[in-house]
Protein backbone atom coordinates (compact mmCIF):
# COMPACT_ATOMS: atom_id res chain seq x y z
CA UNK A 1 14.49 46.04 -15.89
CA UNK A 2 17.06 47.62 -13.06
CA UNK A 3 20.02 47.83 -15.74
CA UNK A 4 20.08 48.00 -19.84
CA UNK A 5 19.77 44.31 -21.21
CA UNK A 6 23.37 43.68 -23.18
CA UNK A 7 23.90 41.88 -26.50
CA UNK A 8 26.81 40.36 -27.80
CA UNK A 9 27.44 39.56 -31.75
CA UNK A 10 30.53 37.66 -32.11
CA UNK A 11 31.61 37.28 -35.89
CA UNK A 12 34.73 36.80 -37.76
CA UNK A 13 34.88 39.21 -40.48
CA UNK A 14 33.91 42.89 -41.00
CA UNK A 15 30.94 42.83 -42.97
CA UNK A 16 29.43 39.47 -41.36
CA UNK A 17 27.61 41.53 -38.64
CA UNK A 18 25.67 43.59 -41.48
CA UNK A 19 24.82 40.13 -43.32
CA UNK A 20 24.13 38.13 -40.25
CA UNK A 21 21.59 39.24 -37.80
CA UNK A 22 21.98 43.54 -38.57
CA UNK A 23 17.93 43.75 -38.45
CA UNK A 24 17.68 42.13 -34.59
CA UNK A 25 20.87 44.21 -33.68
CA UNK A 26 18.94 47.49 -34.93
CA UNK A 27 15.53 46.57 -33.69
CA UNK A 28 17.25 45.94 -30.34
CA UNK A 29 19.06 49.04 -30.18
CA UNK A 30 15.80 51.08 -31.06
CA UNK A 31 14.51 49.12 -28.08
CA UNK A 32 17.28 50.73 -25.71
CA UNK A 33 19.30 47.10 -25.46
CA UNK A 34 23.05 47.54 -25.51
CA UNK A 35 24.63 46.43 -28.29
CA UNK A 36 28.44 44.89 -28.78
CA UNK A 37 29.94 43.57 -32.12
CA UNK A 38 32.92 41.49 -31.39
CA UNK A 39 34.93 41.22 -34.78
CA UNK A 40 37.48 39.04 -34.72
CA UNK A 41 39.94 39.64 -37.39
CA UNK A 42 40.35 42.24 -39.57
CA UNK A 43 39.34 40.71 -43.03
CA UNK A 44 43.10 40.99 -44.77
CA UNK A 45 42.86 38.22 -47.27
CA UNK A 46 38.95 38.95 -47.98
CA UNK A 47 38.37 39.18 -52.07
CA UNK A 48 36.70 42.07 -53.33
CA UNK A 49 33.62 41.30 -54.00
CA UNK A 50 32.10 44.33 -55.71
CA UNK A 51 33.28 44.88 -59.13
CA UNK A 52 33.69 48.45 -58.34
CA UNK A 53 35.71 48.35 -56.06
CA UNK A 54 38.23 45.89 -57.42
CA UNK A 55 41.39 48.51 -57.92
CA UNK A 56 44.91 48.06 -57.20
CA UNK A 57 44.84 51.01 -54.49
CA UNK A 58 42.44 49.30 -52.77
CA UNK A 59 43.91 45.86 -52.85
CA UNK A 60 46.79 47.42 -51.52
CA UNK A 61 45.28 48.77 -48.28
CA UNK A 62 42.27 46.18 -47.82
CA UNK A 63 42.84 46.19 -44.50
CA UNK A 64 42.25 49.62 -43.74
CA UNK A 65 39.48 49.96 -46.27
CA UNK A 66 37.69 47.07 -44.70
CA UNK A 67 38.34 48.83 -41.05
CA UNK A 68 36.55 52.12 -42.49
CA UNK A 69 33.87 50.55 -43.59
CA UNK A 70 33.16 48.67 -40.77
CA UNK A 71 33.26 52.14 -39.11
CA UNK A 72 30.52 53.33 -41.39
CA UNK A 73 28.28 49.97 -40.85
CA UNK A 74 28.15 50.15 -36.96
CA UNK A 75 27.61 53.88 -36.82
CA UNK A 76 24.09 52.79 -39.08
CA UNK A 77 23.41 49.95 -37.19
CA UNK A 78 23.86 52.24 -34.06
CA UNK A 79 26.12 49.21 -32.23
CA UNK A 80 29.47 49.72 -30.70
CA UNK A 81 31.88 47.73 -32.40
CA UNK A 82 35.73 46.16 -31.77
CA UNK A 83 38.38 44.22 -33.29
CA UNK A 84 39.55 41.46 -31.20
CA UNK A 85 43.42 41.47 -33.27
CA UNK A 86 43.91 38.30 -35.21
CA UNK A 87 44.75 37.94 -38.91
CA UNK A 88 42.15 36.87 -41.45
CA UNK A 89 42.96 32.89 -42.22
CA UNK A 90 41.30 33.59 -46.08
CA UNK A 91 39.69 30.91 -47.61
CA UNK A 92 41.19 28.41 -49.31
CA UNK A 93 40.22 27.56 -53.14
CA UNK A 94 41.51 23.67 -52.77
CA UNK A 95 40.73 22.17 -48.58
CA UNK A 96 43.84 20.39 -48.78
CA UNK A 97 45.46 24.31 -49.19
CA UNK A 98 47.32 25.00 -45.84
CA UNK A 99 46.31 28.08 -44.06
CA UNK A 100 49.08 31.22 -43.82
CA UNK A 101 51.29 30.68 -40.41
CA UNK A 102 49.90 32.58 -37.88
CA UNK A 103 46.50 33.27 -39.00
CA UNK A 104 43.45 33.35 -36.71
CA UNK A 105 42.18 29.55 -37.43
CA UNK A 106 45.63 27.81 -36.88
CA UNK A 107 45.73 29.40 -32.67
CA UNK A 108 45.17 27.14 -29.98
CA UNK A 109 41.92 27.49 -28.63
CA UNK A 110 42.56 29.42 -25.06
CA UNK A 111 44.98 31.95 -27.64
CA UNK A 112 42.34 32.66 -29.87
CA UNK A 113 39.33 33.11 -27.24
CA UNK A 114 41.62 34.72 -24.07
CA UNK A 115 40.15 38.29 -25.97
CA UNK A 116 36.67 37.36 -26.36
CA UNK A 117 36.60 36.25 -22.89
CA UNK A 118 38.17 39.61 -21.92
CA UNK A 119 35.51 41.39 -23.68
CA UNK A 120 32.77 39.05 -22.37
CA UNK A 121 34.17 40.19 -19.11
CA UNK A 122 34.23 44.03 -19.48
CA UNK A 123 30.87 44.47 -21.00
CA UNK A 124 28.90 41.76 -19.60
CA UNK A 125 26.33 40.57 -22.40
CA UNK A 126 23.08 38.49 -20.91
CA UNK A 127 22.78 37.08 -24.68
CA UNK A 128 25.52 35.88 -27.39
CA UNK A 129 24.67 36.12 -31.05
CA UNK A 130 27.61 33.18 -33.22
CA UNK A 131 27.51 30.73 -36.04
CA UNK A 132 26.72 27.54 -35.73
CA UNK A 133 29.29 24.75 -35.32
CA UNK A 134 30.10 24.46 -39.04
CA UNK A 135 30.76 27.71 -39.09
CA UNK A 136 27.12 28.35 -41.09
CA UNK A 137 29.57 27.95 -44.27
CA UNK A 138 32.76 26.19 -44.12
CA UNK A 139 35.41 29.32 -43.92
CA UNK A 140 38.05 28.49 -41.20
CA UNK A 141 37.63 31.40 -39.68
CA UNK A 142 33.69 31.19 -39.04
CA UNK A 143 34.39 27.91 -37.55
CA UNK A 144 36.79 28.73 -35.32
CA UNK A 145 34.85 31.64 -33.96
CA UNK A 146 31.69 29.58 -33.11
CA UNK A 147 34.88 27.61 -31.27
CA UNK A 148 36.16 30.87 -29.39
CA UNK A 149 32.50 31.46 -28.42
CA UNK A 150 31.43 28.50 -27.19
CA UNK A 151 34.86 28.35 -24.54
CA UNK A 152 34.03 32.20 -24.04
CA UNK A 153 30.47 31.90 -22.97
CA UNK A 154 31.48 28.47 -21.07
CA UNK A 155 34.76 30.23 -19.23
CA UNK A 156 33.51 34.05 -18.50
CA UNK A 157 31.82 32.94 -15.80
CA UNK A 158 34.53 30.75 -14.08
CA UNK A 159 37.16 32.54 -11.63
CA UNK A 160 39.47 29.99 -12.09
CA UNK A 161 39.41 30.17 -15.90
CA UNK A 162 41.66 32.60 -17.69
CA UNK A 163 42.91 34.15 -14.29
CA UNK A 164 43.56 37.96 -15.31
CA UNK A 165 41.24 38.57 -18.00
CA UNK A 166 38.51 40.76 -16.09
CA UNK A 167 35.74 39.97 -13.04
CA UNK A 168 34.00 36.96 -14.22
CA UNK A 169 30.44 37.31 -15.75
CA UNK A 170 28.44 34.11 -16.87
CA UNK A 171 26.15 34.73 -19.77
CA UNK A 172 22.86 33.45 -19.85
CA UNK A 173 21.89 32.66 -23.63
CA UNK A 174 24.26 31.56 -26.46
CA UNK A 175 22.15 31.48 -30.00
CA UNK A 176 23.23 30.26 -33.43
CA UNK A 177 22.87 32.22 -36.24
CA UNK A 178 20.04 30.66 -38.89
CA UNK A 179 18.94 33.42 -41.56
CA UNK A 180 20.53 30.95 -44.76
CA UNK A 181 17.93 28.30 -43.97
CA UNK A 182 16.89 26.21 -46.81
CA UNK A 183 12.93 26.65 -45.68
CA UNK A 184 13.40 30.43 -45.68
CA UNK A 185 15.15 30.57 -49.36
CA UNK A 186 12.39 28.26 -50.93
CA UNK A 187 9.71 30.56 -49.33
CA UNK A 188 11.65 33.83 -50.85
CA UNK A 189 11.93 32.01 -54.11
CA UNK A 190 8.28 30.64 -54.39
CA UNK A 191 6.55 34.45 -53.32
CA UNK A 192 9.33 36.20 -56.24
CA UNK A 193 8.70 33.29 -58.95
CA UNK A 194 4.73 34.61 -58.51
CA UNK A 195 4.89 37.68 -58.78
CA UNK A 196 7.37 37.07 -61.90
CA UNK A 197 10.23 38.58 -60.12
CA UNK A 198 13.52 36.37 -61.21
CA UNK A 199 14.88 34.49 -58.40
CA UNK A 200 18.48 33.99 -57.95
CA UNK A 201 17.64 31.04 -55.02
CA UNK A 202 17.14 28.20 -56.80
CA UNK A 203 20.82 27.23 -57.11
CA UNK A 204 20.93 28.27 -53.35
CA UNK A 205 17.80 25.62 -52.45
CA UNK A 206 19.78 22.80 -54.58
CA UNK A 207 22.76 22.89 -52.40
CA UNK A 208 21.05 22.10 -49.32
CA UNK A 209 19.90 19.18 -50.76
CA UNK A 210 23.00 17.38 -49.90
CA UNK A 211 23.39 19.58 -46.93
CA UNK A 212 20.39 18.59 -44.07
CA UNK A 213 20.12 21.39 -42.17
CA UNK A 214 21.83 20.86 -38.76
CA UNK A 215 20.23 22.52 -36.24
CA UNK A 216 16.35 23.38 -35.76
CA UNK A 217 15.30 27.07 -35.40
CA UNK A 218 14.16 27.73 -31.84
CA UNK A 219 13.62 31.40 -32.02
CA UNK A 220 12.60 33.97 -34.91
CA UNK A 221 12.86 37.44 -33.96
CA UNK A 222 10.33 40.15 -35.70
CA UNK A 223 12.70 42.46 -37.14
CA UNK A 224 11.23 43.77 -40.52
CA UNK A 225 10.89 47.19 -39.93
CA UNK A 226 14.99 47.09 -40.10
CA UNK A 227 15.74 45.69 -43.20
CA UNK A 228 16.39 49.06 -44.38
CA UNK A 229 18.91 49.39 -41.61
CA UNK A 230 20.40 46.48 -42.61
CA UNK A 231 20.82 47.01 -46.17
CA UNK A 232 22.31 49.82 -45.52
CA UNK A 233 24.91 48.35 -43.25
CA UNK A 234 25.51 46.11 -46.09
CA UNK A 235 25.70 48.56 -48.66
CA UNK A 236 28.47 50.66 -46.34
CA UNK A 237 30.91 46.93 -47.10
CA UNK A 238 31.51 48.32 -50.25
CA UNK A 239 34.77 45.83 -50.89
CA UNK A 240 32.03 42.80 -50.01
CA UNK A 241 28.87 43.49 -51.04
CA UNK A 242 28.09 44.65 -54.53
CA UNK A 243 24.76 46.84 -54.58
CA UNK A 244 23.45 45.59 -57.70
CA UNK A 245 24.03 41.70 -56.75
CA UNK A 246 22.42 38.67 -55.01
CA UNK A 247 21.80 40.95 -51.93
CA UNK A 248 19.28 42.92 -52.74
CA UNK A 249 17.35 41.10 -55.60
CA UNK A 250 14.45 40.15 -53.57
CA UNK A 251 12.04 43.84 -52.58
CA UNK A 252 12.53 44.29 -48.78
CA UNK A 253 8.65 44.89 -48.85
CA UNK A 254 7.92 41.19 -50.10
CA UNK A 255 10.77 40.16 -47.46
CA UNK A 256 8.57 41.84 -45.31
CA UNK A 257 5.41 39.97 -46.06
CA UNK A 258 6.96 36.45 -46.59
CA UNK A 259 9.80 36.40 -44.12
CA UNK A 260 10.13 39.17 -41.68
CA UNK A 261 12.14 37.63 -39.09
CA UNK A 262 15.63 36.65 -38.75
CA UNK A 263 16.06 33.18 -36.93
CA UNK A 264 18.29 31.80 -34.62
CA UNK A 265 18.72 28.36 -32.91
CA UNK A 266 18.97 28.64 -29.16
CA UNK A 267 22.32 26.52 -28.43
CA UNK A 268 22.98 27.23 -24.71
CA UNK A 269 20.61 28.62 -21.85
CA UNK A 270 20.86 29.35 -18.46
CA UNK A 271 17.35 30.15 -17.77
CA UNK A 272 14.08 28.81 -18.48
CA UNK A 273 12.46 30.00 -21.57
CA UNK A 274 9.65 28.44 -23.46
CA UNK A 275 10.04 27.38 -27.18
CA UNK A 276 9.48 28.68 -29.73
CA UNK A 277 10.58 31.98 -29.00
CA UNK A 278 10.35 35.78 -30.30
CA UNK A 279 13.00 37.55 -28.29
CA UNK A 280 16.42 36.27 -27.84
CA UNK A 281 15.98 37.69 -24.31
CA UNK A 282 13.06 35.74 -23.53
CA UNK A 283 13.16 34.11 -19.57
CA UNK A 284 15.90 36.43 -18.93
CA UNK A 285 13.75 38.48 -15.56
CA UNK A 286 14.92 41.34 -13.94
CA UNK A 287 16.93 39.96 -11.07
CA UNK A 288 19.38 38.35 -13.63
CA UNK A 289 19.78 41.33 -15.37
CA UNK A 290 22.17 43.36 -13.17
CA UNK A 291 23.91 40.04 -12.32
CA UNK A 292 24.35 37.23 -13.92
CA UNK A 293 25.82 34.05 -11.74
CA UNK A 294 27.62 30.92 -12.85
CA UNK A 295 24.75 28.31 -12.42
């Protein structure tokens, strides 16, 4: 390739980049690929999650706690990182709960994806990494980025679209995040019930049961090697991610064995590319990689 392939991970929350597609992101990095991690708000009205971390001083300054750590995460993942400057929406215990007044869910659309088109702009990604349409799990916020990314990877390219936010640049892959798959839990569950591990997936497995999952996996990306990396990522979201929890119940080496990809539906693409897939970059040639033209 003439010029560094670029990747683009688009999420709502610090701490969703470590639990959502960290092992491609590191694998991908070790590879020389240029990574970005786009997070959207700043996690303000996230719960703490981790028993030990659940004091008043850091209630107090969540923000800036949750800022830190996201610090610590993308130094280990090796990614560049930045905050796009809304306000965490929270979610609501009751749906019928309105959202807080000027949180990131209640913009209009062109308000809350004018930055992510900036940024799609500046650093010019050939692939973008989001959640699926329902957001993979219902939080406002996760739905409305999958919105913001969709009209960002449908607008970069268009000169006539969001006049002043940057040189247009038309991205050529937009992929849906898949690693909480109901196949891939039952698979998890089945190799640790074996071995006489305890399982903590079977309540998982019994929700999708009245949830059909939406979208079909296109593309599974070999990525084992990193699970390390990406527990560790985790592990720096100390507010989120408590290290003696449902994260790290399963040994990464029977991850390895049973499921050592992380998966991803292929939503958008501007180039030809032959399914399934093992590389999100897959059809992208080396002509398209120094530019990148509206179709």
């Amino acid at each position: 390739m003439s010029a560094p392939l670029r990747l683009m991970a688009v999420h709502a929350h610090p701490d969703d980049e470590s639990s959502k597609g960290a092992a491609t992101m590191a694998r991908y990095v070790a590879e020389g690929v240029d990574v970005l991690v786009c997070t959207l708000t700043g996690g303000e009205r996230g719960s703490i999650l981790n028993p030990k971390m659940d004091r008043p001083d850091i209630l107090e300054n969540i923000g800036e706690v949750r800022r830190l750590e996201m610090e610590r995460a993308r130094e280990i993942l090796g990614v560049k990182q930045r905050f796009l400057g809304f306000v965490d929406s929270g979610l609501p215990e009751d749906e019928t709960e309105p959202l807080p007044e000027g949180c990131f869910a209640l913009q209009p659309l062109e308000v809350a994806a004018a930055p992510l088109v900036a940024a799609v702009r500046e650093f010019r990604p050939h692939v973008i990494l989001t959640y699926d349409d329902d957001g993979g799990y219902p939080h406002p916020d996760h739905i409305m980025t999958n919105r913001v990314s969709v009209e960002a990877f449908e607008a970069a390219g268009d000169p006539d679209r969001y006049p002043g936010a940057g040189e247009p640049w038309q991205p050529l892959k937009l992929y849906y995040h898949m690693g909480f798959t109901k196949d891939r839990f039952e698979a998890l569950h089945e190799a640790m019930t074996a071995r006489g591990i305890g399982s903590p997936y079977a309540d998982w497995i019994a929700r999708w049961e009245d949830r059909p999952q939406k979208w079909p996996v296109t593309s599974r990306v070999p990525c084992g090697d990193y699970f390390e990396v990406r527990d560790e990522a985790l592990l720096a979201h100390a507010t989120q991610v408590d290290p003696d929890g449902f994260w790290f119940v399963c040994p990464r080496d029977l991850q390895r064995e049973i499921w050592p990809t992380e998966d991803y539906h292929l939503a958008r693409s501007l180039v030809d590319t032959e399914l399934p897939e093992d590389d999100l970059f897959a059809g992208i040639h080396a002509d398209e990689v120094s530019h990148a033209s509206r179709p």
